[in-house]
Structure formats: C-alpha cells, structure tokens
C-alpha atoms as a PDB file:
ATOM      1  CA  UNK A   1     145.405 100.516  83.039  1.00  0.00           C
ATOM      2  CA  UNK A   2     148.149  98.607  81.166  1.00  0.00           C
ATOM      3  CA  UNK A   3     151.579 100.482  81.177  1.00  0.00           C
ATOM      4  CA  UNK A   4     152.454 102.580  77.432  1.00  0.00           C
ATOM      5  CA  UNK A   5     154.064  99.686  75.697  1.00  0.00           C
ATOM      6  CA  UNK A   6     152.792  96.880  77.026  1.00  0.00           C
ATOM      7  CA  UNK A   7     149.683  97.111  75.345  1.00  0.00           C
ATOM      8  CA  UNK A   8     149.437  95.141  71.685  1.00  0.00           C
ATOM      9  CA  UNK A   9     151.170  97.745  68.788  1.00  0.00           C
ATOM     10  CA  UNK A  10     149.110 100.436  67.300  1.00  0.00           C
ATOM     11  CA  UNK A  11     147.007  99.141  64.316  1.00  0.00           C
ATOM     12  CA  UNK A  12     148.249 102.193  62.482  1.00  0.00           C
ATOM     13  CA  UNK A  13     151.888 100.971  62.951  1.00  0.00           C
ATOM     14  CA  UNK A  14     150.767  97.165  61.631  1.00  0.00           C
ATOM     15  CA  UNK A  15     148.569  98.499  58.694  1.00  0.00           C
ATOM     16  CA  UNK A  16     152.045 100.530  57.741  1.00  0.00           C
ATOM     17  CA  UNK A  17     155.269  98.319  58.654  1.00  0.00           C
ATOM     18  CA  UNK A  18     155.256  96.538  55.662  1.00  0.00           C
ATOM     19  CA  UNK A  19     157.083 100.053  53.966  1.00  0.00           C
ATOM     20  CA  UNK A  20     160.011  99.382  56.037  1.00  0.00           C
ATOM     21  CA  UNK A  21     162.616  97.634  54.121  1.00  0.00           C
ATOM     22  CA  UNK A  22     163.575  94.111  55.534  1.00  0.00           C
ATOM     23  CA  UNK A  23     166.294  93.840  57.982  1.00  0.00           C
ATOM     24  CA  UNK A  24     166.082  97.766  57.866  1.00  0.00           C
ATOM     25  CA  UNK A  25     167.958  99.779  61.199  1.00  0.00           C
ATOM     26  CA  UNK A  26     164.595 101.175  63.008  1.00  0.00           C
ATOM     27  CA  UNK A  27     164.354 103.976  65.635  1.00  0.00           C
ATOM     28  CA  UNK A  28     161.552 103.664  67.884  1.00  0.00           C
ATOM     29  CA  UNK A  29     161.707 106.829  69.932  1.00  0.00           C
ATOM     30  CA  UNK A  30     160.054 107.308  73.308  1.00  0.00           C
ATOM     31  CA  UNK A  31     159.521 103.471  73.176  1.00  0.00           C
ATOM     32  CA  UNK A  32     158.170 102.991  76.827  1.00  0.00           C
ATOM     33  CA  UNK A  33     158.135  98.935  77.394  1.00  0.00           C
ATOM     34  CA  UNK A  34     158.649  98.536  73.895  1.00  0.00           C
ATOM     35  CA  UNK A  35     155.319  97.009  72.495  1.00  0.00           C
ATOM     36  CA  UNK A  36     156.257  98.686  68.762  1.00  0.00           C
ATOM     37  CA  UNK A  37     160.129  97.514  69.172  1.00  0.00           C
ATOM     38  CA  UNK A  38     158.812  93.872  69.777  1.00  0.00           C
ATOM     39  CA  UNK A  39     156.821  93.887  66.961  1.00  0.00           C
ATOM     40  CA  UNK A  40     159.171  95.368  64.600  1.00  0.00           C
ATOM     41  CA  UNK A  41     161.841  93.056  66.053  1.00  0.00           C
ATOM     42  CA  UNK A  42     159.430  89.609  65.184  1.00  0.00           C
ATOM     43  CA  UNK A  43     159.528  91.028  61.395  1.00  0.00           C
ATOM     44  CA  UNK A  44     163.470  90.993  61.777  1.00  0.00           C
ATOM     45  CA  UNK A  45     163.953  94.127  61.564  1.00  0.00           C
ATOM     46  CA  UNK A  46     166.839  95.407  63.796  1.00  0.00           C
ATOM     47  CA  UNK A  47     165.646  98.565  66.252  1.00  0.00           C
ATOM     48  CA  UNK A  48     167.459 100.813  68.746  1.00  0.00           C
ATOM     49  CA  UNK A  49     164.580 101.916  71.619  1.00  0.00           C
ATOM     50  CA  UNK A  50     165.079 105.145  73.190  1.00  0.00           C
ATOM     51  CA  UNK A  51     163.648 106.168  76.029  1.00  0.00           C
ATOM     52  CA  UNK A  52     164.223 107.981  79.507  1.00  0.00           C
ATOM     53  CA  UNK A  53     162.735 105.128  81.964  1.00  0.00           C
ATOM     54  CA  UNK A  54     165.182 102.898  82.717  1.00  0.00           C
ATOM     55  CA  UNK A  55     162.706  99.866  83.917  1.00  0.00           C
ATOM     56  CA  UNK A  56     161.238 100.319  80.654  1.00  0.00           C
ATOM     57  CA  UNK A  57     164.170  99.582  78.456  1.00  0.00           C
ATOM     58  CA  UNK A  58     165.338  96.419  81.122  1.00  0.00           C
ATOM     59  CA  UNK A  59     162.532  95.266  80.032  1.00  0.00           C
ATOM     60  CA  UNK A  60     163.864  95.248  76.358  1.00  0.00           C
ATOM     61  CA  UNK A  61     166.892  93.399  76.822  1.00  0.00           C
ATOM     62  CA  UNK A  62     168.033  91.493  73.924  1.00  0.00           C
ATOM     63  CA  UNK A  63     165.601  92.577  71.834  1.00  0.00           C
ATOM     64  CA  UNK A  64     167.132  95.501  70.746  1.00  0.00           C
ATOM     65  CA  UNK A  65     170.412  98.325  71.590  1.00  0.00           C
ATOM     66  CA  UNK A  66     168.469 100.489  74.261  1.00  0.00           C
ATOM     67  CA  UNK A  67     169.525 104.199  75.107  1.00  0.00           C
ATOM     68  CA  UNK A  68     168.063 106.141  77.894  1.00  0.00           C
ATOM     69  CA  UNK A  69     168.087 109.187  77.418  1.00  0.00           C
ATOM     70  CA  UNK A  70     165.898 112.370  78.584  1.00  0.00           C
ATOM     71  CA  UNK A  71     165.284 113.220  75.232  1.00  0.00           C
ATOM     72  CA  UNK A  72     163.406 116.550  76.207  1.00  0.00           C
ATOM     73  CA  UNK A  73     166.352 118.165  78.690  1.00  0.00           C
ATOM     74  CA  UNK A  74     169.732 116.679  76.874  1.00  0.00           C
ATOM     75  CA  UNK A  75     171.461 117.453  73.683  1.00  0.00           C
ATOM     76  CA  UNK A  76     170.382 114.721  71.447  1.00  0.00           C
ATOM     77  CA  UNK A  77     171.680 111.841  71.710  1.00  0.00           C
ATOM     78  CA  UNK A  78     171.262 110.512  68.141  1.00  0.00           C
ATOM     79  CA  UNK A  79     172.993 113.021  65.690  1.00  0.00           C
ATOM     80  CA  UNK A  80     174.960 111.908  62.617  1.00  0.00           C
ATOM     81  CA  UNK A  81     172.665 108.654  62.787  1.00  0.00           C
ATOM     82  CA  UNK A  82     170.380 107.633  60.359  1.00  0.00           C
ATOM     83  CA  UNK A  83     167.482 105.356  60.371  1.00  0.00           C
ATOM     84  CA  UNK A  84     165.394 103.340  57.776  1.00  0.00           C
ATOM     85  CA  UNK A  85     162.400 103.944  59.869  1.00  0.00           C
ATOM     86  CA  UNK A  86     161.297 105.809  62.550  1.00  0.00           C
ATOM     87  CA  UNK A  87     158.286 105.343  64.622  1.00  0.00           C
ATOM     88  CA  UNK A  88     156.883 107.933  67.298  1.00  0.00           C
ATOM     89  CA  UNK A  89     153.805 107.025  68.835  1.00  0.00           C
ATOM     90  CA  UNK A  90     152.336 108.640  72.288  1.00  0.00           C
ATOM     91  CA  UNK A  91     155.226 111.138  72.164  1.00  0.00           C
ATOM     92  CA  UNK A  92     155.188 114.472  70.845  1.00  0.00           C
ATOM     93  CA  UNK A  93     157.967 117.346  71.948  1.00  0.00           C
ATOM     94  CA  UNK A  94     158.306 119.883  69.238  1.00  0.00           C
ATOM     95  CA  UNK A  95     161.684 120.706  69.636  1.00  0.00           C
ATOM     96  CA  UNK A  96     162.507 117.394  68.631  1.00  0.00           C
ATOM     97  CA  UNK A  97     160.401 117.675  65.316  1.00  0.00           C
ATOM     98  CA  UNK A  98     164.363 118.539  63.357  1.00  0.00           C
ATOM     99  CA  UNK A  99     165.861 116.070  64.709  1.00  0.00           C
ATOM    100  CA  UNK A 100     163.766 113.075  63.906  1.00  0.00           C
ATOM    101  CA  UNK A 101     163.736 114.284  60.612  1.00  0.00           C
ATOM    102  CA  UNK A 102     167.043 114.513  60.263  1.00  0.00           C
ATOM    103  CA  UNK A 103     167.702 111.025  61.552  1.00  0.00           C
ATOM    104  CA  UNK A 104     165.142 109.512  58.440  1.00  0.00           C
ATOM    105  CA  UNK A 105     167.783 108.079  56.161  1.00  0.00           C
ATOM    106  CA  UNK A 106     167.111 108.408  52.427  1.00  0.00           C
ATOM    107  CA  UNK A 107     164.336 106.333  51.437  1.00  0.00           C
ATOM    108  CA  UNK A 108     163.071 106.076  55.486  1.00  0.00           C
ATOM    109  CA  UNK A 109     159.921 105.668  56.173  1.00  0.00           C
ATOM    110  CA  UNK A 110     158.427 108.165  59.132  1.00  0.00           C
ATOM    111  CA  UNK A 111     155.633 106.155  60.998  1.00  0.00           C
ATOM    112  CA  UNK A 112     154.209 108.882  63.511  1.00  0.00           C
ATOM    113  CA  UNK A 113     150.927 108.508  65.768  1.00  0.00           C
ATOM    114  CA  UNK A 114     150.072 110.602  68.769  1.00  0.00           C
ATOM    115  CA  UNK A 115     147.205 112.997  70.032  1.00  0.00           C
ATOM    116  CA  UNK A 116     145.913 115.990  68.458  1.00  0.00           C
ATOM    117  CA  UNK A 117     143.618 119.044  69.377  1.00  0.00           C
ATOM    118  CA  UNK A 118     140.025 118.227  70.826  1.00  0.00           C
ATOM    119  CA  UNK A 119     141.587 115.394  72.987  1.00  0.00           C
ATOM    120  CA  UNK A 120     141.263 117.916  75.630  1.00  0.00           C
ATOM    121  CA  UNK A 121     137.738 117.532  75.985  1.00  0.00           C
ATOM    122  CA  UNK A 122     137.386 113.374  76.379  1.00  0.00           C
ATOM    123  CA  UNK A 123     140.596 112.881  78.585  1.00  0.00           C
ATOM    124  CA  UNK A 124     144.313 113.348  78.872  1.00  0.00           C
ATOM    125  CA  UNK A 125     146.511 114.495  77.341  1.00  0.00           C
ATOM    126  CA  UNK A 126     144.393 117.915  77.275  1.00  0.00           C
ATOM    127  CA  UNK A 127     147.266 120.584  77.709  1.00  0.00           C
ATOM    128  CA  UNK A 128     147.974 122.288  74.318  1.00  0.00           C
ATOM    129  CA  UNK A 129     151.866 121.086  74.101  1.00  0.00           C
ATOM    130  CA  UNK A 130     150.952 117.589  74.464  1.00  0.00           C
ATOM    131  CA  UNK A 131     148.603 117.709  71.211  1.00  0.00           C
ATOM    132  CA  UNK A 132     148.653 118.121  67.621  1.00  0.00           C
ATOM    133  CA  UNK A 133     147.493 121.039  65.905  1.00  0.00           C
ATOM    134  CA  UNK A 134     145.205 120.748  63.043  1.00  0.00           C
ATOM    135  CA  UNK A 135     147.372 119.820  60.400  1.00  0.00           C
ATOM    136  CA  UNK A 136     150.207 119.800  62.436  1.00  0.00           C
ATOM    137  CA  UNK A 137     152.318 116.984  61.356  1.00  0.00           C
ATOM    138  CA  UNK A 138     151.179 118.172  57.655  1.00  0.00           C
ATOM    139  CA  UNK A 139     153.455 121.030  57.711  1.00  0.00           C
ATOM    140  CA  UNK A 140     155.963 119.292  59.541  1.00  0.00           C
ATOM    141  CA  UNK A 141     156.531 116.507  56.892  1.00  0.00           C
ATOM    142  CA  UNK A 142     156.969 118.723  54.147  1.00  0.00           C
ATOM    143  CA  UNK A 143     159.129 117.675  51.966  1.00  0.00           C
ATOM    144  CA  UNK A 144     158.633 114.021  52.348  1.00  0.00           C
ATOM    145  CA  UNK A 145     156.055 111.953  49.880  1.00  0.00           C
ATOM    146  CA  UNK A 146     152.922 111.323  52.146  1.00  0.00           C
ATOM    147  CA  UNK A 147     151.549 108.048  52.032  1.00  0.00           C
ATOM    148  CA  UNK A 148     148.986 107.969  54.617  1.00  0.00           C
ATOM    149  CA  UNK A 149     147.940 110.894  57.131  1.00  0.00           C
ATOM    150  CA  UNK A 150     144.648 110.962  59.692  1.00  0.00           C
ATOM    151  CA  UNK A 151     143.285 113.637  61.696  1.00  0.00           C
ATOM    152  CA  UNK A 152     140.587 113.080  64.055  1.00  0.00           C
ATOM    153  CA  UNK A 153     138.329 111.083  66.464  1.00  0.00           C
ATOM    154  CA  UNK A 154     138.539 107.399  67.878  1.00  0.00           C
ATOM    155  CA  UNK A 155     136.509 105.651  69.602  1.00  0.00           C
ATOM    156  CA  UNK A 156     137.310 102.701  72.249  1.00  0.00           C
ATOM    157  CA  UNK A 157     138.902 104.521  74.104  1.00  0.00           C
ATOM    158  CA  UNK A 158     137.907 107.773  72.696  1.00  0.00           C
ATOM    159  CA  UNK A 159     140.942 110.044  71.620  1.00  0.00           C
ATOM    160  CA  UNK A 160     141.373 112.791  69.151  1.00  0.00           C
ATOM    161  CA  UNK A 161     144.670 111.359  67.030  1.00  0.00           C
ATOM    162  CA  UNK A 162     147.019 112.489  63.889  1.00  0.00           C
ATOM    163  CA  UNK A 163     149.078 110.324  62.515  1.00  0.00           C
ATOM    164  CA  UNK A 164     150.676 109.651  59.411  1.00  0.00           C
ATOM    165  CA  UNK A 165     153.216 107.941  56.947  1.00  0.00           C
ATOM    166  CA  UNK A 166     155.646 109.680  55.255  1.00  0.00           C
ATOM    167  CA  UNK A 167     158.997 108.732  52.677  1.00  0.00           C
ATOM    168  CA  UNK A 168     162.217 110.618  52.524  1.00  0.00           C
ATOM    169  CA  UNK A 169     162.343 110.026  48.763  1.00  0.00           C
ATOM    170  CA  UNK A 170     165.298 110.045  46.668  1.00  0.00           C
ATOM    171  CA  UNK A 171     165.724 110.477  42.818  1.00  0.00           C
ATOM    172  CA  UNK A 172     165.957 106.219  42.656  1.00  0.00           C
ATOM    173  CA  UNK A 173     163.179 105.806  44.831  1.00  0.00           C
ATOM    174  CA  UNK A 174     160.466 103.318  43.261  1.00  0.00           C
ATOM    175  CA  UNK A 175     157.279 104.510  43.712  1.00  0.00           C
ATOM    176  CA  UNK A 176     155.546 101.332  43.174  1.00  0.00           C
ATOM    177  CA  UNK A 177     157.093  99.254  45.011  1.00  0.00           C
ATOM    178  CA  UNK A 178     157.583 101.535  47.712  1.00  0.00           C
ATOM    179  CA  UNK A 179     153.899 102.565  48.611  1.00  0.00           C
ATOM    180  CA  UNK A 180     151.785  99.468  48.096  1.00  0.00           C
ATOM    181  CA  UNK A 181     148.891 100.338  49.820  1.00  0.00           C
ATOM    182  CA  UNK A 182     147.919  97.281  51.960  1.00  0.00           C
ATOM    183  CA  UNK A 183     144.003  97.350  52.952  1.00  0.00           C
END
C-alpha cells in the first residue's frame, strides 16, 4: 500500500485545476507526502502544505512553505489568511469546515474530495466521523457557486466518495471564463 500522497493526484483534482488562477497562492490542507502540492506546484502555482507528520512535509522541501500543524487539537494555525484555492482530499474534521471556508479568498476555488456514507461497508474509513453525509458538503458550501459536486460509489479500489467544486464569487466574477467546463 503506497503512503497518502505518494500516490499520482486525484483525477477529480486534475479534471478541476484548471479553475485556479495562474500563479494563484494554494492551500493544500492535510497534504500527507504532498502528491496534490506537486502537481499544483508543476502548473506554477505557488502552495503552502499543511499537515501534522513531519516526515511527510521533509519530504516537500522546496516545493512549497510547509506548516505542521495538528490541525484537529490546536487553534488554527491559518487565520487572517486567504487562499486562491484550497484543496482537501482524504481529510475530513468538521470542526474545521469554518475555517477552510473562511480561508477561500474572493473568487477561490474550493476543490474538496474525501469519503462519504456507505464506505463503511467495502473498507475503511467506516466510522461515521470519518465520512460524508449524504449531501454533506452540499449544505456546507452554501453560499458558494457550485461547479461540480459527486456523491457516490467507485470502483478500483471501491470507495463511497463526495466531492465537489465550488467558487467564492464576487459581484466582478466572470462566469464564463471562470467555469469552463473541461471534459
């Protein structure tokens, strides 16, 4: 079993990256070895990669800032920054929901990917905290302009996954050129 982030980056975070702005300032949060941060990085987009294993962010070294942090038992570490993107994937503590949010700068794009409910019954993660509700990440993204969401089963390996896309619009944001849907 390959360790979380060295594994290629999530198709759903390719299909989407091409809504970040170039050059944009990109959070990836609970990065593990970083397989989304070295992606983003090769587009030239500049990240900070939090996380709380310290062998995982060595490994990240001069690719991006790194800050460990135990993002679950700390204050957070982030507040009064803001972000162009933000990508979650693998990662999901509830508490945090706010704060993410408030760290999407106007015009951010949210890229967020983990399990959901019925996950429990092909493999871990199967307690309750560690999966998405139906609808879940719905509710918690109102407010933002939805570009892409997905609830449900995948095969290879077999997982029960939400995920979805979402814009902090502003007044001046251009919708066409701002949610060209790639297929």
């Amino acid at each position: 079993m390959k360790l979380h982030g060295t594994q290629a980056p999530s198709k759903w975070v390719t299909r989407w990256a091409h809504l970040i702005q170039p050059q944009a300032q990109v959070l990836d949060l609970a990065c593990g070895f970083g397989r989304h941060t070295r992606y983003l990085a090769s587009l030239g987009h500049r990240l900070v990669a939090v996380d709380k294993d310290p062998e995982a962010l060595a490994s990240l070294q001069g690719v991006a800032q790194l800050l460990q942090a135990d993002i679950e038992n700390q204050p957070w570490p982030l507040s009064h920054r803001l972000f162009d993107a933000i990508v979650v994937t693998h990662y999901l503590w509830r508490p945090l929901m706010p704060h993410i949010l408030d760290c999407l700068a106007p015009e951010g794009v949210l890229i967020y990917e983990t399990f959901a409910q019925g996950n429990e019954t092909v493999g871990k993660p199967s307690r309750p905290d560690f999966l998405l509700q139906s609808g879940e990440l719905l509710k918690v993204c109102q407010g933002l302009r939805i570009v892409a969401y997905q609830d449900g089963f995948l095969s290879d390996p077999d997982h029960f996954v939400q995920r979805i896309v979402a814009v902090k619009e502003t007044a001046q944001t251009p919708a066409a050129k701002r949610y060209a849907i790639q297929t």
